[in-house]
C-alpha atoms as a PDB file:
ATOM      1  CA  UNK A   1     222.390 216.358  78.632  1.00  0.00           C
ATOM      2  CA  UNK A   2     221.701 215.888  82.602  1.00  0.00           C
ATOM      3  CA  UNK A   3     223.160 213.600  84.814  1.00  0.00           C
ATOM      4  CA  UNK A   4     220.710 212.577  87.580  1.00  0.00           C
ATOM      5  CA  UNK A   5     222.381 212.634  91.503  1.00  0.00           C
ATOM      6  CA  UNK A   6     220.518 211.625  94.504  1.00  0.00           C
ATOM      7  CA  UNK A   7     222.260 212.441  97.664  1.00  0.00           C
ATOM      8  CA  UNK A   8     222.197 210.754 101.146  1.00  0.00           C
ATOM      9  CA  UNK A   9     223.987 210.688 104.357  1.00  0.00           C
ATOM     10  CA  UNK A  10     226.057 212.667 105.995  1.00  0.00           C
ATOM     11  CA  UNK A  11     230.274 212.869 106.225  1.00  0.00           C
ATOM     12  CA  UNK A  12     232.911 212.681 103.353  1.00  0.00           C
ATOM     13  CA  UNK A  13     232.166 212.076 100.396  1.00  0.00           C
ATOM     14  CA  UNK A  14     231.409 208.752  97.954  1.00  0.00           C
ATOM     15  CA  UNK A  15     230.274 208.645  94.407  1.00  0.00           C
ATOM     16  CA  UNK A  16     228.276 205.455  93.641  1.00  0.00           C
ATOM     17  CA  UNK A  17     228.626 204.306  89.997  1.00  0.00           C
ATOM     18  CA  UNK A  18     226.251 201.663  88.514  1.00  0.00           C
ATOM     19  CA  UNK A  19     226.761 198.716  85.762  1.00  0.00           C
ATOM     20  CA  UNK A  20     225.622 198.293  82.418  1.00  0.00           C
ATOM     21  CA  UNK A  21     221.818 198.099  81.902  1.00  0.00           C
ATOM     22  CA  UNK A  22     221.345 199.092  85.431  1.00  0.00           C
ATOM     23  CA  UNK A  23     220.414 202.157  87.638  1.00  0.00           C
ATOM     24  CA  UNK A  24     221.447 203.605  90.618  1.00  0.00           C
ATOM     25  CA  UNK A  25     218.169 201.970  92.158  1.00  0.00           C
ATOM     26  CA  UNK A  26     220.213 198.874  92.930  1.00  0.00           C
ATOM     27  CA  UNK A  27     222.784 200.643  95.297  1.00  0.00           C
ATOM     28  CA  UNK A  28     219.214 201.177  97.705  1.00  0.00           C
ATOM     29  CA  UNK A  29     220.513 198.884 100.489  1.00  0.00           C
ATOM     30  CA  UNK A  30     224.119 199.170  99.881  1.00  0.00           C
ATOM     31  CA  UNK A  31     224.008 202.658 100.218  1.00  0.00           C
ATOM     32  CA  UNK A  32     221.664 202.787 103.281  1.00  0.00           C
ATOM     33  CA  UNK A  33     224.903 200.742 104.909  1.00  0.00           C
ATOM     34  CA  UNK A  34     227.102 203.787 104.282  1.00  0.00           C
ATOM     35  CA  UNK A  35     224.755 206.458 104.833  1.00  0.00           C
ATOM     36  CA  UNK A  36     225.184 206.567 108.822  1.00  0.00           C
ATOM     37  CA  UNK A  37     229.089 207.593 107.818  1.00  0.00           C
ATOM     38  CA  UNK A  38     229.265 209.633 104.675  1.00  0.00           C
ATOM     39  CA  UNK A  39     227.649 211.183 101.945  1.00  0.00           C
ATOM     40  CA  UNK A  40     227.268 209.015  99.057  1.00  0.00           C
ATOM     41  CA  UNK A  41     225.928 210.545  95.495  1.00  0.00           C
ATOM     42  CA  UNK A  42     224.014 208.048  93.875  1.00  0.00           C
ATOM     43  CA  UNK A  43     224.673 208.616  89.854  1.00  0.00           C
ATOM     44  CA  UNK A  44     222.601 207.249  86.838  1.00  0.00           C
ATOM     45  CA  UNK A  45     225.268 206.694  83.817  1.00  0.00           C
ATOM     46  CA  UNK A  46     224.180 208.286  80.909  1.00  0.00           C
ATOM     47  CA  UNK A  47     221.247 206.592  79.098  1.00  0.00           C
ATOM     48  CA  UNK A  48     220.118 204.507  82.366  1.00  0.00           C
ATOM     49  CA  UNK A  49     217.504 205.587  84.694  1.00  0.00           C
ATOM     50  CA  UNK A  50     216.773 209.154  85.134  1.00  0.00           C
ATOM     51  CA  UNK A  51     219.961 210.469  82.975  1.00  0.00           C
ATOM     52  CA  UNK A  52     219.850 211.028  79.702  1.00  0.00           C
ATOM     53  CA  UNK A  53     221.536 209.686  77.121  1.00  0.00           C
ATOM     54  CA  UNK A  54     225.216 211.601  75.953  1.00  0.00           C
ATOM     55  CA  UNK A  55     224.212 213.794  72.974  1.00  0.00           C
ATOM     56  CA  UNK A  56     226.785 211.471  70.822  1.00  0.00           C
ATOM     57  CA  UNK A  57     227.097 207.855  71.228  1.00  0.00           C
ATOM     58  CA  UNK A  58     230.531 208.797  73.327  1.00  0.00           C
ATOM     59  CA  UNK A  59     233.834 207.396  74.227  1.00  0.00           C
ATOM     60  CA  UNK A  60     234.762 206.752  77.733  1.00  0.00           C
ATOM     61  CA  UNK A  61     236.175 210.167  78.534  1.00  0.00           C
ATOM     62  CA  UNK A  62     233.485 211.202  78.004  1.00  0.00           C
ATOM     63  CA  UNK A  63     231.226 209.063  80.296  1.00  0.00           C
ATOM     64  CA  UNK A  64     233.910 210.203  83.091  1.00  0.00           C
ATOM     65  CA  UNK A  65     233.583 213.764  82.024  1.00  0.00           C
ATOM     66  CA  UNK A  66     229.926 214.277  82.467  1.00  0.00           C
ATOM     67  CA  UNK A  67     229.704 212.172  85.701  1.00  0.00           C
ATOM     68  CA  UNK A  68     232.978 214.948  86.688  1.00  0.00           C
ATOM     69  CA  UNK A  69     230.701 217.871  86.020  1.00  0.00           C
ATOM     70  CA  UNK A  70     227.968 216.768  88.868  1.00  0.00           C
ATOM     71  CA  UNK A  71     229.970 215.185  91.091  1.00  0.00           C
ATOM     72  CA  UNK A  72     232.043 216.707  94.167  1.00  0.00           C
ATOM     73  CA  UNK A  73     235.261 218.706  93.997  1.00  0.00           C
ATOM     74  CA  UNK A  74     236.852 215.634  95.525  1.00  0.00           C
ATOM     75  CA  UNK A  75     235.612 212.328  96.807  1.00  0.00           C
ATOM     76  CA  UNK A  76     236.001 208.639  97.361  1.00  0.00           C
ATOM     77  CA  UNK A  77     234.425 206.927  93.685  1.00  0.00           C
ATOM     78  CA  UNK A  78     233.261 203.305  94.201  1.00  0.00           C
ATOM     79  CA  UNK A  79     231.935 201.622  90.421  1.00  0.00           C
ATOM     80  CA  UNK A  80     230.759 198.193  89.956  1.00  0.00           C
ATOM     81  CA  UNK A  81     231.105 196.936  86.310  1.00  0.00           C
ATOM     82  CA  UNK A  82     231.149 199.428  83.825  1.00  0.00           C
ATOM     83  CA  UNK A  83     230.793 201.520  86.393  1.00  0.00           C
ATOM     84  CA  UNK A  84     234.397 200.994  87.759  1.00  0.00           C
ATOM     85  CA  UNK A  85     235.487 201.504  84.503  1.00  0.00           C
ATOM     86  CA  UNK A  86     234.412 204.851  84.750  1.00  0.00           C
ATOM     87  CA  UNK A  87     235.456 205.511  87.744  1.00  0.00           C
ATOM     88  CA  UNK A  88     238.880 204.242  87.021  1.00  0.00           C
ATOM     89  CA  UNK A  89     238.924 206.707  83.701  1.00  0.00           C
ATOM     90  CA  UNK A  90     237.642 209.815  85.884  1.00  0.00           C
ATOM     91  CA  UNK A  91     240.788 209.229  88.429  1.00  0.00           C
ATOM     92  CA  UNK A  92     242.922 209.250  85.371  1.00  0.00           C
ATOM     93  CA  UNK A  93     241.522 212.548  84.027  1.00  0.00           C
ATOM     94  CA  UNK A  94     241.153 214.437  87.417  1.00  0.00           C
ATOM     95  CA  UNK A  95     242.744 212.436  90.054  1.00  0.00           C
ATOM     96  CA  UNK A  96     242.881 215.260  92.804  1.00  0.00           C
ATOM     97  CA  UNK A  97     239.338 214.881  92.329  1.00  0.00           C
ATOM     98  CA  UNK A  98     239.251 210.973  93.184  1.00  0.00           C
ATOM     99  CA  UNK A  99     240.910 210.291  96.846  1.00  0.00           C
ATOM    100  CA  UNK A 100     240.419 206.670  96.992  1.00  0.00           C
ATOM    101  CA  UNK A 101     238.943 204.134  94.189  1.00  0.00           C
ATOM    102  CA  UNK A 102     237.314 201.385  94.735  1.00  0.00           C
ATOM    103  CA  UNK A 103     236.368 198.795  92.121  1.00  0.00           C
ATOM    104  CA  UNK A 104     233.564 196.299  92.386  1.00  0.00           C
ATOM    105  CA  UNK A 105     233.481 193.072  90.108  1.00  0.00           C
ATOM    106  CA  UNK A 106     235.503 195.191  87.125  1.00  0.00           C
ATOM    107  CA  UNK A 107     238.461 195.455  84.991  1.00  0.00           C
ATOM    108  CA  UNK A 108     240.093 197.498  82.886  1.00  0.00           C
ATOM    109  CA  UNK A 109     239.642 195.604  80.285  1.00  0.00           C
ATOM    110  CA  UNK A 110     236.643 193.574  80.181  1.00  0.00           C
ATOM    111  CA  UNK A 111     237.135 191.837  76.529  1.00  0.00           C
ATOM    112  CA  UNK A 112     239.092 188.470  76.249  1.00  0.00           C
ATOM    113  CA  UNK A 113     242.262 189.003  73.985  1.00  0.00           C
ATOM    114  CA  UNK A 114     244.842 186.626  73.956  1.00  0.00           C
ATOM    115  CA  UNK A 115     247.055 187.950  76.988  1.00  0.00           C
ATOM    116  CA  UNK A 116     243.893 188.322  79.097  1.00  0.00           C
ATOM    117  CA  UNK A 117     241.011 186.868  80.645  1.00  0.00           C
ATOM    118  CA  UNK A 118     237.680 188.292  80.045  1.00  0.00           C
ATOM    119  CA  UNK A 119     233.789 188.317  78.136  1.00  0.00           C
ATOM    120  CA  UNK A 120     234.610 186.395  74.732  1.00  0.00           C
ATOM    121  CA  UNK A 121     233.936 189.600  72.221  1.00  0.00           C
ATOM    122  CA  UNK A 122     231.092 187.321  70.503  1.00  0.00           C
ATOM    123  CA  UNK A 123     229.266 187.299  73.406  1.00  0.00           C
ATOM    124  CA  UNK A 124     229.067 191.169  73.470  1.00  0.00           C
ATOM    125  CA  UNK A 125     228.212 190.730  69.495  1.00  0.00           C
ATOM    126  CA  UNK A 126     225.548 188.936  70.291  1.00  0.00           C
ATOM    127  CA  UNK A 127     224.082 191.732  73.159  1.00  0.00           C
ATOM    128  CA  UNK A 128     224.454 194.063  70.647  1.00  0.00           C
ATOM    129  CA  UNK A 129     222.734 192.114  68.443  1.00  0.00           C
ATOM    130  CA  UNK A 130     219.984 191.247  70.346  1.00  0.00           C
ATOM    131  CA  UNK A 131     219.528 194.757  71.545  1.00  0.00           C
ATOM    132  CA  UNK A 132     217.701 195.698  67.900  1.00  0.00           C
ATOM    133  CA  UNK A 133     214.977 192.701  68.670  1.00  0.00           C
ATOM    134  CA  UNK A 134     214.124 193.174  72.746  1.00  0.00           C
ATOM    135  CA  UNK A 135     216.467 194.733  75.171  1.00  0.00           C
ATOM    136  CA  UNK A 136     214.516 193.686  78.152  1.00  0.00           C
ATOM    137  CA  UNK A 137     215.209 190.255  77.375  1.00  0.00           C
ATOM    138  CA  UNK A 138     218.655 191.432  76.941  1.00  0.00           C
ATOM    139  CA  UNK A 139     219.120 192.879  80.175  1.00  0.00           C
ATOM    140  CA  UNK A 140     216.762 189.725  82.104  1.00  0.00           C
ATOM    141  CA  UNK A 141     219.615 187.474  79.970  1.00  0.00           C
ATOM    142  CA  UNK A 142     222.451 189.620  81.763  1.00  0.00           C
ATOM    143  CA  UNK A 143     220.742 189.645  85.243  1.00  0.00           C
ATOM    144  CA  UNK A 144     221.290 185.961  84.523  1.00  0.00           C
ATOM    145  CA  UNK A 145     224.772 186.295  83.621  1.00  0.00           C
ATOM    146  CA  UNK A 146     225.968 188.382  86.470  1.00  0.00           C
ATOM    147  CA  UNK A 147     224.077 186.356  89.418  1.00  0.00           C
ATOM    148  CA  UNK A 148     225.486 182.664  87.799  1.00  0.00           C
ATOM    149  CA  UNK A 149     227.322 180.890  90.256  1.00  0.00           C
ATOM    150  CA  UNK A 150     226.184 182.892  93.180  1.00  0.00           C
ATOM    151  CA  UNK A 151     224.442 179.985  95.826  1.00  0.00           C
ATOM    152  CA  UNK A 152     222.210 182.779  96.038  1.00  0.00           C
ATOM    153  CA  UNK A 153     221.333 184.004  92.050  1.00  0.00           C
ATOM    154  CA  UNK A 154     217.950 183.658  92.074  1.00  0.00           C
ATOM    155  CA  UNK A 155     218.010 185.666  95.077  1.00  0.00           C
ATOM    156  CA  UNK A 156     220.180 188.160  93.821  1.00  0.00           C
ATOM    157  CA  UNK A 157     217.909 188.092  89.946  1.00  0.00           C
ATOM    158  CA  UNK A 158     215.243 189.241  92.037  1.00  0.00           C
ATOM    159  CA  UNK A 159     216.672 191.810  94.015  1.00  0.00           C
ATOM    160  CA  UNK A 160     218.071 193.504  90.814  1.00  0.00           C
ATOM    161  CA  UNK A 161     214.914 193.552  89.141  1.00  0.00           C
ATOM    162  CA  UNK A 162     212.971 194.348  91.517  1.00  0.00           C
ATOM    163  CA  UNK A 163     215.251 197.904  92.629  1.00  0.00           C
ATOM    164  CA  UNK A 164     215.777 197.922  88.588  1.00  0.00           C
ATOM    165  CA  UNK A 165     211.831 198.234  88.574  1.00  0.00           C
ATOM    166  CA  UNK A 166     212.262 201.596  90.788  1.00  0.00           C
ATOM    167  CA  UNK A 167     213.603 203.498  87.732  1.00  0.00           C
ATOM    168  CA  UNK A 168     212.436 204.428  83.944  1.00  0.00           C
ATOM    169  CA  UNK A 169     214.106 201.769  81.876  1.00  0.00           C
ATOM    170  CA  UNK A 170     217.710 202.517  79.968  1.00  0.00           C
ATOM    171  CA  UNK A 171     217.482 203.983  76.703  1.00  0.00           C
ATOM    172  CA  UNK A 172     218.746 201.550  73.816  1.00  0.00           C
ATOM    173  CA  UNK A 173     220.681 204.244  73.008  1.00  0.00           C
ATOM    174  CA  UNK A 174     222.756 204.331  76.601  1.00  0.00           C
ATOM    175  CA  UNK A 175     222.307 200.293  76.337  1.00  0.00           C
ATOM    176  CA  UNK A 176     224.760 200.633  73.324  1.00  0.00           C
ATOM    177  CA  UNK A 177     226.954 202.677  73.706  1.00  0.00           C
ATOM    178  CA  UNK A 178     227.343 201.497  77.169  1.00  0.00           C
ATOM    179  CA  UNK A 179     228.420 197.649  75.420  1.00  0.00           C
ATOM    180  CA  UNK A 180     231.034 199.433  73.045  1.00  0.00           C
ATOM    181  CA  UNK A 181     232.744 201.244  76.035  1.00  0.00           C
ATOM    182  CA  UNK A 182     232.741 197.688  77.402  1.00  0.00           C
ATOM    183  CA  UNK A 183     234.073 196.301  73.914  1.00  0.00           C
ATOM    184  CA  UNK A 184     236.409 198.646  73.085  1.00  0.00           C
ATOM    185  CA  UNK A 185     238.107 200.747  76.246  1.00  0.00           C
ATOM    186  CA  UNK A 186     241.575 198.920  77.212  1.00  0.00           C
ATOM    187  CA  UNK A 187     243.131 200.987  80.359  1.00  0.00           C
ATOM    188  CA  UNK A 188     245.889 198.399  80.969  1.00  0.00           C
ATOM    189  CA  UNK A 189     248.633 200.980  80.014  1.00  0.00           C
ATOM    190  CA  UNK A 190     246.487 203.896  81.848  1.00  0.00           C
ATOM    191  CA  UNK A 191     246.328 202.836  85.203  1.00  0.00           C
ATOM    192  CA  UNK A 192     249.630 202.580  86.191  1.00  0.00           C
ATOM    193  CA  UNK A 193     249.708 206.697  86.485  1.00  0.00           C
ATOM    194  CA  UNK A 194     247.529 206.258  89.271  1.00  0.00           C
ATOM    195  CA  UNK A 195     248.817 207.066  92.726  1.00  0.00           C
ATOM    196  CA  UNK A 196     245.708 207.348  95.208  1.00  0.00           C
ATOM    197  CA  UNK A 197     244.600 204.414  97.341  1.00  0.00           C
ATOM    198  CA  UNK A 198     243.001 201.967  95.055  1.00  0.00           C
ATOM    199  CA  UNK A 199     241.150 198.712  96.606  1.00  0.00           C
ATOM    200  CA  UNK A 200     239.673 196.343  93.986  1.00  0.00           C
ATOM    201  CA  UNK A 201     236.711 194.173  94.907  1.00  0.00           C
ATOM    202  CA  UNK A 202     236.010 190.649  93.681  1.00  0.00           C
ATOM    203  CA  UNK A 203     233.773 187.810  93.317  1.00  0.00           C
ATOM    204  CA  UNK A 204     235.362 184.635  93.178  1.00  0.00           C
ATOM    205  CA  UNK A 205     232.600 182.940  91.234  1.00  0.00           C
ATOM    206  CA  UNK A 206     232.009 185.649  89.179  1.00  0.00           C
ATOM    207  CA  UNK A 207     232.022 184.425  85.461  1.00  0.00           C
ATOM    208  CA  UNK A 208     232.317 188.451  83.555  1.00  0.00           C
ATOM    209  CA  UNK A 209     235.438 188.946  85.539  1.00  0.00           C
ATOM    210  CA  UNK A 210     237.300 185.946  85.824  1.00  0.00           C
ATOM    211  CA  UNK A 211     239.446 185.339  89.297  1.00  0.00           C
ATOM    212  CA  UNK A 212     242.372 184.721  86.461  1.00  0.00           C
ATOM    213  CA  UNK A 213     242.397 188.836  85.888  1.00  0.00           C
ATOM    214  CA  UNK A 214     243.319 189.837  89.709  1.00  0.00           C
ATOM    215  CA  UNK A 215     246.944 188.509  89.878  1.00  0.00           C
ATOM    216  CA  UNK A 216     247.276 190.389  86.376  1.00  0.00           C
ATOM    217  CA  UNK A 217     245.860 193.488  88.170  1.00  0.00           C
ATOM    218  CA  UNK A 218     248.211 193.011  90.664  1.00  0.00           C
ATOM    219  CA  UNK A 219     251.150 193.235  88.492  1.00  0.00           C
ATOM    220  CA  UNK A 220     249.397 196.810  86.985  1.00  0.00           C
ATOM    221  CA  UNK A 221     248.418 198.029  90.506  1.00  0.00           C
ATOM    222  CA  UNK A 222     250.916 196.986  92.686  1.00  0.00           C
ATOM    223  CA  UNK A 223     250.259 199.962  95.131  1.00  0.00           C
ATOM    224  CA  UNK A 224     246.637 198.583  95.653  1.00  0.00           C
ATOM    225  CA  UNK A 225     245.115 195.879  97.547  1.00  0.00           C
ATOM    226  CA  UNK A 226     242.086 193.539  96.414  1.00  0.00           C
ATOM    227  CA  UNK A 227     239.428 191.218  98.564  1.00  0.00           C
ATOM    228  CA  UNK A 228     237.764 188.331  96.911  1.00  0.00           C
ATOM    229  CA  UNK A 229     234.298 187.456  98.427  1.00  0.00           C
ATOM    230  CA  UNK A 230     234.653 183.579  98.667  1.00  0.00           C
ATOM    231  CA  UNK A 231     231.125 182.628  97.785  1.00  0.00           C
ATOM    232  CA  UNK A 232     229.965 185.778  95.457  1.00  0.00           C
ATOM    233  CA  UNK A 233     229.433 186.328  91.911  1.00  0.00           C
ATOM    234  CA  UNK A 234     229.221 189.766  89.802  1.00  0.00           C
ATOM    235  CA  UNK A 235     227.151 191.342  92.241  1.00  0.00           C
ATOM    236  CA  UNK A 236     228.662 190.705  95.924  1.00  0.00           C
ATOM    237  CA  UNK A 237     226.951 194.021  97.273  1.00  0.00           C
ATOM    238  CA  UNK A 238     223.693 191.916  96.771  1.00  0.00           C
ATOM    239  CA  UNK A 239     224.551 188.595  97.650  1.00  0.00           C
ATOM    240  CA  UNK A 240     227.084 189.695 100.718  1.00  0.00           C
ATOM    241  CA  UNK A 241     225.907 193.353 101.435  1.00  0.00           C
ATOM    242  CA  UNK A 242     227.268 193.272 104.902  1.00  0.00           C
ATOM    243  CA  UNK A 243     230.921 192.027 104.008  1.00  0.00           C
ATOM    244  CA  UNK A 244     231.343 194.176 101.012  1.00  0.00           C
ATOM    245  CA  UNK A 245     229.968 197.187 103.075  1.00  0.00           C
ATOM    246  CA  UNK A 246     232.457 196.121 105.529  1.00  0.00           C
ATOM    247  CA  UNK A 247     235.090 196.154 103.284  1.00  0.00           C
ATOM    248  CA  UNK A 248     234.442 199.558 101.764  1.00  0.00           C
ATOM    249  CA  UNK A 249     234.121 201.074 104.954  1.00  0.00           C
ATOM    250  CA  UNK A 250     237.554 199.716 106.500  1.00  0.00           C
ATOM    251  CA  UNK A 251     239.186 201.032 103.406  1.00  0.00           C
ATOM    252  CA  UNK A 252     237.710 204.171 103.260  1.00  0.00           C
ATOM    253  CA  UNK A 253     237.941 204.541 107.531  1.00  0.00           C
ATOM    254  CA  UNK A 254     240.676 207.218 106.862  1.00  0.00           C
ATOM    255  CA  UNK A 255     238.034 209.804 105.266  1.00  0.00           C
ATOM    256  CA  UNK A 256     235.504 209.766 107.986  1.00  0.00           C
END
């Protein structure tokens, strides 16, 4: 198994996590922003772009674990999506490894249950579903999903596809077992252990993570701080690149 790592810039460290079905192709002009000021490592999750797959279809330890093993003895982790998720789990495994987290558009928990706000589990069914007839589709569909709202989306559709296009596609393998670590990991009780500097970023249009999880995030995280881009969706580093980059910059000022 090999995790792919691209590295650019110069100065402290930041590890760049991706979201489901995508690469790290779509942090391009994100990571260009935070280039002149540290040096960010650019990781394909397992199964997506140039990594491959885990050897078994993996829990989320395991995602962390692997993305641990290539990854700098310690350093500022940034995810988006799934890819906060991650992040979140490798600060609970190693956290002298993590000095500051940063979450973009996630949660840790992404499934709707009763007591919390989130993607109704037969929507992820259905992905799952549809993943044994045309994943492509499947992945246009949640391009679709994640840009809805934005005054921008088609915009932002094209921008994802087109840095998407940079990259071999995911495996349908990595596309799967990437939705059941969305369907089934539940940190709620987990992340209260953690003690570094923890800044969660939102869109507050964003329809996969609802504006009704933050204040619940709050009450789990009370040591960190949030921002909600006003007129963003899931994907504010595309549709506000300059005010997210802002944002993450500010916050991680202290390392540089």
């Amino acid at each position: 198994m090999s995790i792919y790592v691209e590295q650019r810039g110069q100065g402290p460290d930041v590890v760049l996590l991706h979201g489901w079905g995508m690469n790290s192709a779509v942090w391009q002009g994100f990571a260009g922003q935070l280039e002149s000021r540290f040096r960010v490592h650019l990781i394909d999750l397992p199964g997506f772009g140039d990594s491959a797959p885990l050897a078994t279809s993996g829990e989320l330890s395991q995602w962390a674990e692997a993305i641990l093993a290539v990854t700098p003895s310690r350093a500022a982790w940034l995810g988006w999506s799934l890819g906060g998720l991650i992040a979140s789990q490798a600060a609970l495994l190693q956290p002298s490894r993590v000095s500051q987290l940063i979450t973009l558009a996630s949660s840790p928990c992404f499934v709707a249950k009763p007591d919390w706000p989130g993607i109704k589990p037969e929507v992820l069914k259905q992905f799952q579903q549809q993943l044994s007839t045309d994943h492509q589709a499947l992945i246009q569909r949640f391009l679709a999903l994640q840009a809805m709202g934005s005054p921008t989306a088609r915009h932002d559709i094209r921008t994802l596809s087109a840095q998407l296009a940079n990259k071999p596609r995911p495996t349908a393998e990595g596309l799967l077992a990437g939705l059941r670590l969305l369907e089934s990991s539940d940190l709620r009780c987990d992340v209260a252990q953690l003690t570094m500097p923890i800044l969660r970023l939102y869109g507050r249009l964003d329809g996969l993570v609802p504006n009704k999880v933050i204040p619940l995030v709050d009450k789990l995280l009370p040591q960190s701080q949030h921002y909600i881009e006003p007129k963003a969706s899931h994907a504010a580093f595309i549709s506000h690149p300059q005010s997210t980059a802002e944002q993450v910059m500010a916050f991680l000022s202290d390392l540089s």
